[in-house]
C-alpha atoms as a PDB file:
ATOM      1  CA  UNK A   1       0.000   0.000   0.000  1.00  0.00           C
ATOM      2  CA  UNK A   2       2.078   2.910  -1.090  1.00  0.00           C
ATOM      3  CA  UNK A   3       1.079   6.580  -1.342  1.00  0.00           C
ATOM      4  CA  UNK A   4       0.577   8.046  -4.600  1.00  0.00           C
ATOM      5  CA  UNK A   5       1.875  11.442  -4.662  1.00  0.00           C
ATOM      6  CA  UNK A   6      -0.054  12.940  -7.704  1.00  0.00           C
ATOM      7  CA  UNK A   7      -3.794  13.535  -7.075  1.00  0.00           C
ATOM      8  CA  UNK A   8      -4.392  13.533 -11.302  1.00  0.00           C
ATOM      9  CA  UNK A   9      -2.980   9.840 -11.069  1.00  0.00           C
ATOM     10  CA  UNK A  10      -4.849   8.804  -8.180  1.00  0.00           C
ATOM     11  CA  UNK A  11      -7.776  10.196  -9.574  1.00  0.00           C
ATOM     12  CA  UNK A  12      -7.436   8.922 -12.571  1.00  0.00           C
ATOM     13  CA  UNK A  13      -6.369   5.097 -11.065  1.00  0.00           C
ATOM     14  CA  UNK A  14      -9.235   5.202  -8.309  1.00  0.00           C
ATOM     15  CA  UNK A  15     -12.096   5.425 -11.127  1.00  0.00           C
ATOM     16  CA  UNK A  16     -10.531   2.891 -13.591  1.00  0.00           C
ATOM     17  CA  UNK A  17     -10.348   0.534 -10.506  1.00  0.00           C
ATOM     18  CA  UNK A  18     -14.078   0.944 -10.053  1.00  0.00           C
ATOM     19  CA  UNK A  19     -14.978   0.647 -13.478  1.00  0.00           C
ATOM     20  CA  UNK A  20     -13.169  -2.499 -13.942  1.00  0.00           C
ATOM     21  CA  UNK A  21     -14.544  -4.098 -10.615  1.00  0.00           C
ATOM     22  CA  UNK A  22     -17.559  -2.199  -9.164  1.00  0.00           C
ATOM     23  CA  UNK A  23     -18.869  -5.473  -7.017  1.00  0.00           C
ATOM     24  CA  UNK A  24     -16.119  -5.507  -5.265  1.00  0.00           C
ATOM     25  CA  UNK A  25     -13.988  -2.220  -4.784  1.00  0.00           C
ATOM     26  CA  UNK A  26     -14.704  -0.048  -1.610  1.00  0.00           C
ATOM     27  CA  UNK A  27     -14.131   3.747  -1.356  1.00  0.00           C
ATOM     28  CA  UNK A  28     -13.137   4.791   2.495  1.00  0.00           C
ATOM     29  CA  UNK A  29     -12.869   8.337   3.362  1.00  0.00           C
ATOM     30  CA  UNK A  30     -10.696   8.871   6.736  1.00  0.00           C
ATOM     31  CA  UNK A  31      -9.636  12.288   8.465  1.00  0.00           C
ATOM     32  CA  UNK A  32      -6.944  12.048  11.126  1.00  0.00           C
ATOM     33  CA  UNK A  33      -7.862  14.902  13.185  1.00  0.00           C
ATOM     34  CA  UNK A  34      -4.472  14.513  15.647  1.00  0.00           C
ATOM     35  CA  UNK A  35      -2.787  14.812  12.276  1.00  0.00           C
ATOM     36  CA  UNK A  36      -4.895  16.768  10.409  1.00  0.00           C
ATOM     37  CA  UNK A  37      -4.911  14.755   7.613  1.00  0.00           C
ATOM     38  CA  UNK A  38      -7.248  13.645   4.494  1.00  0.00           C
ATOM     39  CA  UNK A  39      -6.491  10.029   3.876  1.00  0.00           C
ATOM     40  CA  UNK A  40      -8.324   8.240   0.620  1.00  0.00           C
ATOM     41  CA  UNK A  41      -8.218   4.568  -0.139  1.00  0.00           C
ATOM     42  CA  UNK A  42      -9.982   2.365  -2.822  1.00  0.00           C
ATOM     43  CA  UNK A  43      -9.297  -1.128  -3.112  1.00  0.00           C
ATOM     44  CA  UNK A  44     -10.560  -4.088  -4.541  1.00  0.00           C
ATOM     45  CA  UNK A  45      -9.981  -7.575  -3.157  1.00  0.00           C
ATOM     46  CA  UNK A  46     -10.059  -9.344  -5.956  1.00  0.00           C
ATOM     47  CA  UNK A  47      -8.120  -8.487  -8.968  1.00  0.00           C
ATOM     48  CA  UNK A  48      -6.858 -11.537 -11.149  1.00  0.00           C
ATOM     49  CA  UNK A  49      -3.954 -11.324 -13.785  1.00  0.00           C
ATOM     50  CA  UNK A  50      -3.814 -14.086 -16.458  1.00  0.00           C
ATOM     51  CA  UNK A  51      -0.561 -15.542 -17.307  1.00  0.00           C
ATOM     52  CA  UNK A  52       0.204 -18.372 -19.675  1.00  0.00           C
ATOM     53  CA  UNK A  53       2.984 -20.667 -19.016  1.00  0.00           C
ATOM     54  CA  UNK A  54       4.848 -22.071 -22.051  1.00  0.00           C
ATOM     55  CA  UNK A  55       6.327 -24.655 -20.221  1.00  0.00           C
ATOM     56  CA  UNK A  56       3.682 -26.155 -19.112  1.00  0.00           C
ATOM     57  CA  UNK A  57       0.998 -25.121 -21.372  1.00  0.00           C
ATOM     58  CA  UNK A  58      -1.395 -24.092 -18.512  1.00  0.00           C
ATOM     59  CA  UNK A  59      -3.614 -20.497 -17.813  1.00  0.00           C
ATOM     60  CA  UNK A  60      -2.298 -19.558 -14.125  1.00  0.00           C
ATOM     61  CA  UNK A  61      -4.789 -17.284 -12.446  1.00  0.00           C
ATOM     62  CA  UNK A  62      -2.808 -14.973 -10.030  1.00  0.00           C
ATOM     63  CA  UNK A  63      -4.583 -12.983  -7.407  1.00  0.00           C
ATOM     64  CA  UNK A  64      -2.969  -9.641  -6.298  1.00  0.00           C
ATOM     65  CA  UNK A  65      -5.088  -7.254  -4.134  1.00  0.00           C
ATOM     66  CA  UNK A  66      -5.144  -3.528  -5.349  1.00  0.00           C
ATOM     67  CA  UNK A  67      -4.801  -0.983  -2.951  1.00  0.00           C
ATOM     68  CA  UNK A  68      -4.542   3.145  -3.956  1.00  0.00           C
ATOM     69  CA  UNK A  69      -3.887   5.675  -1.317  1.00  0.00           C
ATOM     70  CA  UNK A  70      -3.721   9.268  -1.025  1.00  0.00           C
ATOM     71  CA  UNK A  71      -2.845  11.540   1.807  1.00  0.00           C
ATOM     72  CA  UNK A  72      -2.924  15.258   2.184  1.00  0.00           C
ATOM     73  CA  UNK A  73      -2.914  17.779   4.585  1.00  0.00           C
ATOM     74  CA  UNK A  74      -3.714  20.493   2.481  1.00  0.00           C
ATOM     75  CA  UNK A  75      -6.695  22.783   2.345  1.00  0.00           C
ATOM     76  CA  UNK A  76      -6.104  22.831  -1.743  1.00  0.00           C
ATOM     77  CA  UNK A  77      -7.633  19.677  -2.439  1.00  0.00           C
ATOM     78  CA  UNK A  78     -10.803  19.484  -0.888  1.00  0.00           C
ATOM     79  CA  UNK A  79     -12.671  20.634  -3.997  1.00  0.00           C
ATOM     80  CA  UNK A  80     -10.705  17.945  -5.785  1.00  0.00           C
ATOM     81  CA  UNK A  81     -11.914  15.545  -3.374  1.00  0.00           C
ATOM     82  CA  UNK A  82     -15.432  17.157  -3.601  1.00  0.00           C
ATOM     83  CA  UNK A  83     -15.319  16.256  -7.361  1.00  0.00           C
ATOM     84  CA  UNK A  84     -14.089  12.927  -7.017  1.00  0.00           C
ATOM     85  CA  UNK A  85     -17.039  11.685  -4.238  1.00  0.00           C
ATOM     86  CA  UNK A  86     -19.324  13.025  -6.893  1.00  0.00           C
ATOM     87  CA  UNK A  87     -18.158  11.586  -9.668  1.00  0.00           C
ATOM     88  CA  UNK A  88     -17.462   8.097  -7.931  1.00  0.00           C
ATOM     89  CA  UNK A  89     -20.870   8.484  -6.289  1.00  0.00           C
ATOM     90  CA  UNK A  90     -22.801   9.068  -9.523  1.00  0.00           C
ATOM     91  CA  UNK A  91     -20.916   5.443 -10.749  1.00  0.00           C
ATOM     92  CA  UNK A  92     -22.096   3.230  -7.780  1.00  0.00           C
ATOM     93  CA  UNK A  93     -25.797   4.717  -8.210  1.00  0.00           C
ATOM     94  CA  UNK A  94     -25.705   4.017 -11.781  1.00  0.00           C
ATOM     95  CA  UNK A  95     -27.257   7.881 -12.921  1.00  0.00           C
ATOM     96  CA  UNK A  96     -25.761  10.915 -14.807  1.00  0.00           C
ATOM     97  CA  UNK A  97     -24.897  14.824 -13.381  1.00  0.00           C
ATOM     98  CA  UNK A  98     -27.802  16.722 -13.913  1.00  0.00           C
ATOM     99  CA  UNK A  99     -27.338  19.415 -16.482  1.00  0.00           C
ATOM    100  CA  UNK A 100     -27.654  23.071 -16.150  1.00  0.00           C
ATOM    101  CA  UNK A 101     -30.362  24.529 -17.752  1.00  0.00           C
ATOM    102  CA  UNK A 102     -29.584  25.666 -21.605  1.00  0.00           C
ATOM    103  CA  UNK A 103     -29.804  28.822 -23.027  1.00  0.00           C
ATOM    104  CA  UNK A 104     -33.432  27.517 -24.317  1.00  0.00           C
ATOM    105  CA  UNK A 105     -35.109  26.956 -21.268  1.00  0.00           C
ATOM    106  CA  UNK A 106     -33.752  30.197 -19.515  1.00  0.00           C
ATOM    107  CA  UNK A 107     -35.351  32.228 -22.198  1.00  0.00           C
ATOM    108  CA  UNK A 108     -38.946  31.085 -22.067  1.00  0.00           C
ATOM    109  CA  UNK A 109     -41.108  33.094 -19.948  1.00  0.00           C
ATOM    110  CA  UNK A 110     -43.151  31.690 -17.295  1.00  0.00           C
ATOM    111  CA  UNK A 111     -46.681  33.549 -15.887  1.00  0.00           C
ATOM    112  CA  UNK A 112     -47.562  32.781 -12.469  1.00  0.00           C
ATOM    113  CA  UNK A 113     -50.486  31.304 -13.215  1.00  0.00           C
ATOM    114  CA  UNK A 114     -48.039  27.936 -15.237  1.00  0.00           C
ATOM    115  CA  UNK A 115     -46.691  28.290 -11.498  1.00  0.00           C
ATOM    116  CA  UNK A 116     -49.503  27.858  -9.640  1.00  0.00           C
ATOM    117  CA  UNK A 117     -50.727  24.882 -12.090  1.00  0.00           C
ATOM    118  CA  UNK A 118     -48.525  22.608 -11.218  1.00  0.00           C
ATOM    119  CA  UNK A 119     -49.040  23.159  -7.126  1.00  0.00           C
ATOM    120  CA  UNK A 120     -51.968  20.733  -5.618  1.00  0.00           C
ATOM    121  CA  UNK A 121     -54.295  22.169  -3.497  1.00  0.00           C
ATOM    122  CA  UNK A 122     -54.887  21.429  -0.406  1.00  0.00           C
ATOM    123  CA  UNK A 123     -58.023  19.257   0.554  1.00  0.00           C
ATOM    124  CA  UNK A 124     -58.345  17.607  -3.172  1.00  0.00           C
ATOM    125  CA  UNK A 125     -57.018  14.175  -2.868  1.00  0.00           C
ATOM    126  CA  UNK A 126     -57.970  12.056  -0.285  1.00  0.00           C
ATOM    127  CA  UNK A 127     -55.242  11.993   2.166  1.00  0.00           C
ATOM    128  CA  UNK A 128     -56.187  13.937   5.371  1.00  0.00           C
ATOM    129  CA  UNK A 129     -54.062  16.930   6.497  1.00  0.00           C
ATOM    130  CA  UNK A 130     -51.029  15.379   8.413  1.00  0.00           C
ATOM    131  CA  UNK A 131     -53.473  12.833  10.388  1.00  0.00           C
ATOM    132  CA  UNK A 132     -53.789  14.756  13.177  1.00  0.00           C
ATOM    133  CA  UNK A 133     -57.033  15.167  14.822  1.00  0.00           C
ATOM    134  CA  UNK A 134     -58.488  17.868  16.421  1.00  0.00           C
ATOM    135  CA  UNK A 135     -58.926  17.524  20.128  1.00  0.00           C
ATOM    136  CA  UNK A 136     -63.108  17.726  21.206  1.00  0.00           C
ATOM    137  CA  UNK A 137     -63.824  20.895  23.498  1.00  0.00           C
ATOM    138  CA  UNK A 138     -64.662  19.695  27.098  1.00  0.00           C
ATOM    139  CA  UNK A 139     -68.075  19.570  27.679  1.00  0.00           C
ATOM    140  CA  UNK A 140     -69.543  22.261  30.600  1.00  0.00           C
ATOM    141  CA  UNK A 141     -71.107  21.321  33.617  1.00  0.00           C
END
């Protein structure tokens, strides 16, 4: 488990180890606060390199666990790391980054009353307001 120095290369490693074994790699996160340190890690357990042996005309299967760490104690890289969570995030949920609205959809003009069409009104569907009852007045003697 050594260090990588260059956040572009462990950026760069940490999502191609993902995309080649998303089942099995795990992201951890960990901040030393005695140090005040940001320390990544992705690994997988399982990655298996083919090799043929001439020899012996036989496909050996060798397992060799992948580990990637990086360590920082600087403020700099904290969007970086920002970016990354995102981006690995949006890969283990399976979904895209929502895009910005275009220039088209900026320029149409919308009337307050296409904004009030689209809010329900209260007391139309059947669902009672919050399910709380209101509590009977005591009776007088």
């Amino acid at each position: 488990m050594v260090y990588i120095s260059s956040w572009q290369e462990y950026q760069e490693a940490a999502e191609a180890l993902y995309e080649k074994s998303p089942n099995t790699a795990r992201y951890c996160v960990k901040w030393r606060a005695a140090d005040g340190k940001l320390v990544l890690k992705i690994t997988d357990n399982t990655t298996v390199s083919k090799t043929f042996d001439s020899r012996a005309f036989l496909l050996i299967n060798r397992v060799r666990i992948q580990c990637l760490k990086f360590k920082t104690s600087s403020s700099v890289f904290l969007n970086r790391f920002e970016a990354l969570n995102l981006s690995l995030m949006q890969k283990m949920t399976n979904r895209q980054a929502k895009l910005k609205p275009g220039p088209s959809q900026i320029d149409t003009p919308h009337t307050a009353e296409q904004d009030r069409s689209s809010t329900p009104v209260p007391g139309t569907s059947g669902v009672s307001s919050g399910g709380v009852k209101k509590k009977k007045p005591k009776k007088k003697k």
